[in-house]
C-alpha atoms as a PDB file:
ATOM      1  CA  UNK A   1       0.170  -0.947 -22.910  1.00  0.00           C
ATOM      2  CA  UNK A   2      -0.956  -3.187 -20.053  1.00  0.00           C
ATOM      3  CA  UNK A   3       0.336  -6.867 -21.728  1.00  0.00           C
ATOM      4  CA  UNK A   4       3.406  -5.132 -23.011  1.00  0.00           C
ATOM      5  CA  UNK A   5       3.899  -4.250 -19.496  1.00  0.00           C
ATOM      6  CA  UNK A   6       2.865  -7.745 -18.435  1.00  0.00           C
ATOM      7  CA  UNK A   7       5.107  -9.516 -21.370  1.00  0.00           C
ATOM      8  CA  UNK A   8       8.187  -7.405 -19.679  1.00  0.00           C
ATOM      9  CA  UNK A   9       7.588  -8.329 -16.378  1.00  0.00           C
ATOM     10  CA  UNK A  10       7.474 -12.045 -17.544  1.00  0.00           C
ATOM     11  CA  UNK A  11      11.245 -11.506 -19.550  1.00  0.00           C
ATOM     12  CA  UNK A  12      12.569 -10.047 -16.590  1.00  0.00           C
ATOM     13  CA  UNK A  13      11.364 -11.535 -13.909  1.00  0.00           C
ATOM     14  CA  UNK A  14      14.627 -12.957 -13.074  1.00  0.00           C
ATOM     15  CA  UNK A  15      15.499  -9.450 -11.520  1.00  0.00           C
ATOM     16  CA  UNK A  16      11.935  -8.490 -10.020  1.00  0.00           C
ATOM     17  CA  UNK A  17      13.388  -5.116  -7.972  1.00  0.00           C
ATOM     18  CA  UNK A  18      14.920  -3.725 -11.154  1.00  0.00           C
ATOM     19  CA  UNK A  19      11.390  -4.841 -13.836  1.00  0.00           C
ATOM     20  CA  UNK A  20       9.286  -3.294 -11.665  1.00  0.00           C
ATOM     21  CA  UNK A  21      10.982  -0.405 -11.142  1.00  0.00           C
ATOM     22  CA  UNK A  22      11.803  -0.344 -15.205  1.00  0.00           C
ATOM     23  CA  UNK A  23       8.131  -1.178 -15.582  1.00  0.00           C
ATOM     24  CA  UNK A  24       6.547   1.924 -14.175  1.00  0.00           C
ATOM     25  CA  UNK A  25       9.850   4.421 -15.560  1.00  0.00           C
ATOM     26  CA  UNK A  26       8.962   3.100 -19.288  1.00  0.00           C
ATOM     27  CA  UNK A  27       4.975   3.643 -18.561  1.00  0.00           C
ATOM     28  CA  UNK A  28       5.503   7.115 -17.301  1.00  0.00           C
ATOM     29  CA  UNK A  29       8.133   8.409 -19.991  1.00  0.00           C
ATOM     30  CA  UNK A  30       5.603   7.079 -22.786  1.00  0.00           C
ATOM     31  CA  UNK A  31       2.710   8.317 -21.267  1.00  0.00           C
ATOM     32  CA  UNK A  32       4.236  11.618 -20.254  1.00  0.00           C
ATOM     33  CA  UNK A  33       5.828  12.193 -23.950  1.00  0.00           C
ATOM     34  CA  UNK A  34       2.519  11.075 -25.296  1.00  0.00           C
ATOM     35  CA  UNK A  35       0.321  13.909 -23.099  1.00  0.00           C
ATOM     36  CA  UNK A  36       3.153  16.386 -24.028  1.00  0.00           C
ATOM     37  CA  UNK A  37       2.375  15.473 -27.690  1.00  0.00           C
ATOM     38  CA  UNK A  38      -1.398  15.349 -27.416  1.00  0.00           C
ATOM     39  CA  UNK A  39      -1.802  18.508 -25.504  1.00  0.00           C
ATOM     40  CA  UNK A  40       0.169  20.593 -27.705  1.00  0.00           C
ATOM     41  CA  UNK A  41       2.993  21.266 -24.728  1.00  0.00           C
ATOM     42  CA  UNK A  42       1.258  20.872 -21.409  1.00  0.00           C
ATOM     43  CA  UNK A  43       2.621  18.732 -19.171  1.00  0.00           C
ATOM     44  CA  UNK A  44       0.061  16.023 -16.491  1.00  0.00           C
ATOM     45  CA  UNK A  45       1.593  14.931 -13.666  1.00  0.00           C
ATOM     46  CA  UNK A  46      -1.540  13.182 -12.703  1.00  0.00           C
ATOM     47  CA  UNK A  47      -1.184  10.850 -16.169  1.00  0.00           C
ATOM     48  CA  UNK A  48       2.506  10.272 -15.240  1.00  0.00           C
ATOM     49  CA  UNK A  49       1.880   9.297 -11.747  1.00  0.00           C
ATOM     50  CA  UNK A  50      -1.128   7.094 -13.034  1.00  0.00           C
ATOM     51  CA  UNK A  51       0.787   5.590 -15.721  1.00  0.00           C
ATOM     52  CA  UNK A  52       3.697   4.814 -13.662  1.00  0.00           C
ATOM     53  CA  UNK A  53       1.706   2.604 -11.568  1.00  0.00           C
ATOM     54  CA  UNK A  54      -0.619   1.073 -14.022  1.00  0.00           C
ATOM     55  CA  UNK A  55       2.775   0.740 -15.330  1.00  0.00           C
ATOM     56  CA  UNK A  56       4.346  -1.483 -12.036  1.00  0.00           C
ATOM     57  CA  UNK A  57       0.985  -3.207 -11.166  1.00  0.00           C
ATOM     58  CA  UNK A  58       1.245  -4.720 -14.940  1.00  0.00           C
ATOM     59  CA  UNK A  59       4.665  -5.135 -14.764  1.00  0.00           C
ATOM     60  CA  UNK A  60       4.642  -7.038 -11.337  1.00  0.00           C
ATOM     61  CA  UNK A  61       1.855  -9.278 -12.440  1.00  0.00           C
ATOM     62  CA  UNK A  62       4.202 -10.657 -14.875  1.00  0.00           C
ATOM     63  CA  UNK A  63       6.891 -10.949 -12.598  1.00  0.00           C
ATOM     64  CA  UNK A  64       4.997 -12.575 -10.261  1.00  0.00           C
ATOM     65  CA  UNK A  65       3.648 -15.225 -12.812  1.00  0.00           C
ATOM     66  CA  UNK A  66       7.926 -15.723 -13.821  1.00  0.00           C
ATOM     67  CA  UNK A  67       8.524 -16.444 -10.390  1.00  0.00           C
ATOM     68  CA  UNK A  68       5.802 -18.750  -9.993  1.00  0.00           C
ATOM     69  CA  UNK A  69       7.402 -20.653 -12.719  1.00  0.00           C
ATOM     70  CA  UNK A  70      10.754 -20.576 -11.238  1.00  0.00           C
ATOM     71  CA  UNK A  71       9.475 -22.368  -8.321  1.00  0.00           C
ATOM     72  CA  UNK A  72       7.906 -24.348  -9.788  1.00  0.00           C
ATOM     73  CA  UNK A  73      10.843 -25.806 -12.233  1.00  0.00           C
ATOM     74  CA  UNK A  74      12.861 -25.993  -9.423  1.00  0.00           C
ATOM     75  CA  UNK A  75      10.230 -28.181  -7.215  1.00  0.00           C
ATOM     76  CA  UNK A  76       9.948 -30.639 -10.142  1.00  0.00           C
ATOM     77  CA  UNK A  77      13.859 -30.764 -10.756  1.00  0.00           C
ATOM     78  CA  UNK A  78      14.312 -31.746  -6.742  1.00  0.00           C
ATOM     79  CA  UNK A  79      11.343 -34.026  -7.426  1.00  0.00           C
ATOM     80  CA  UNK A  80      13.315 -35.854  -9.959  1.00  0.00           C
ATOM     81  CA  UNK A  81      16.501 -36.564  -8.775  1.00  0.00           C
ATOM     82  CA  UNK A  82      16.790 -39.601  -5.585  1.00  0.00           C
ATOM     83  CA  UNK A  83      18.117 -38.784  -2.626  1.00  0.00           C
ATOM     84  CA  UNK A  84      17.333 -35.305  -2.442  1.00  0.00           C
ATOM     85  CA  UNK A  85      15.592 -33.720   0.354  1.00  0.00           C
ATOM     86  CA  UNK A  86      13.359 -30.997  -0.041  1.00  0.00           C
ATOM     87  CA  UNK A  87      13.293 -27.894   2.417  1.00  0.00           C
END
């Protein structure tokens, strides 16, 4: 579950508030129907609360690596181009 996680945050990085936040909801429902599943009707909120933040720690690490990109891309295209100044 943890590079799935890390694979989303790195397709939706663009919109970092929103992947995280979709990260840890899509860890928790999966986790939570999976427990309901397992346990033959009991409900954890301990492996929902758990999962939901293994589930945005994952998902921000991929973010974080998508927005390290960005900035990178965009140092190299004002790099390029004469007569710009950078910031």
């Amino acid at each position: 579950m943890i590079p799935s996680m890390i694979v989303f945050g790195l397709v939706f990085g663009r919109w970092w508030k929103q992947a995280i936040i979709g990260g840890a909801l899509l860890c928790s429902v999966l986790v939570g129907l999976a427990s309901v599943f397992e346990t033959g009707g009991v409900f954890s909120w301990s492996r929902v609360l758990g999962a939901a933040a293994l589930g945005a720690v994952s998902t921000a690490f991929g973010v974080a690596i998508n927005q390290l990109a960005h900035q990178l891309v965009a140092r190299i295209r004002v790099a390029g181009k004469p007569g710009v100044k950078r910031a």
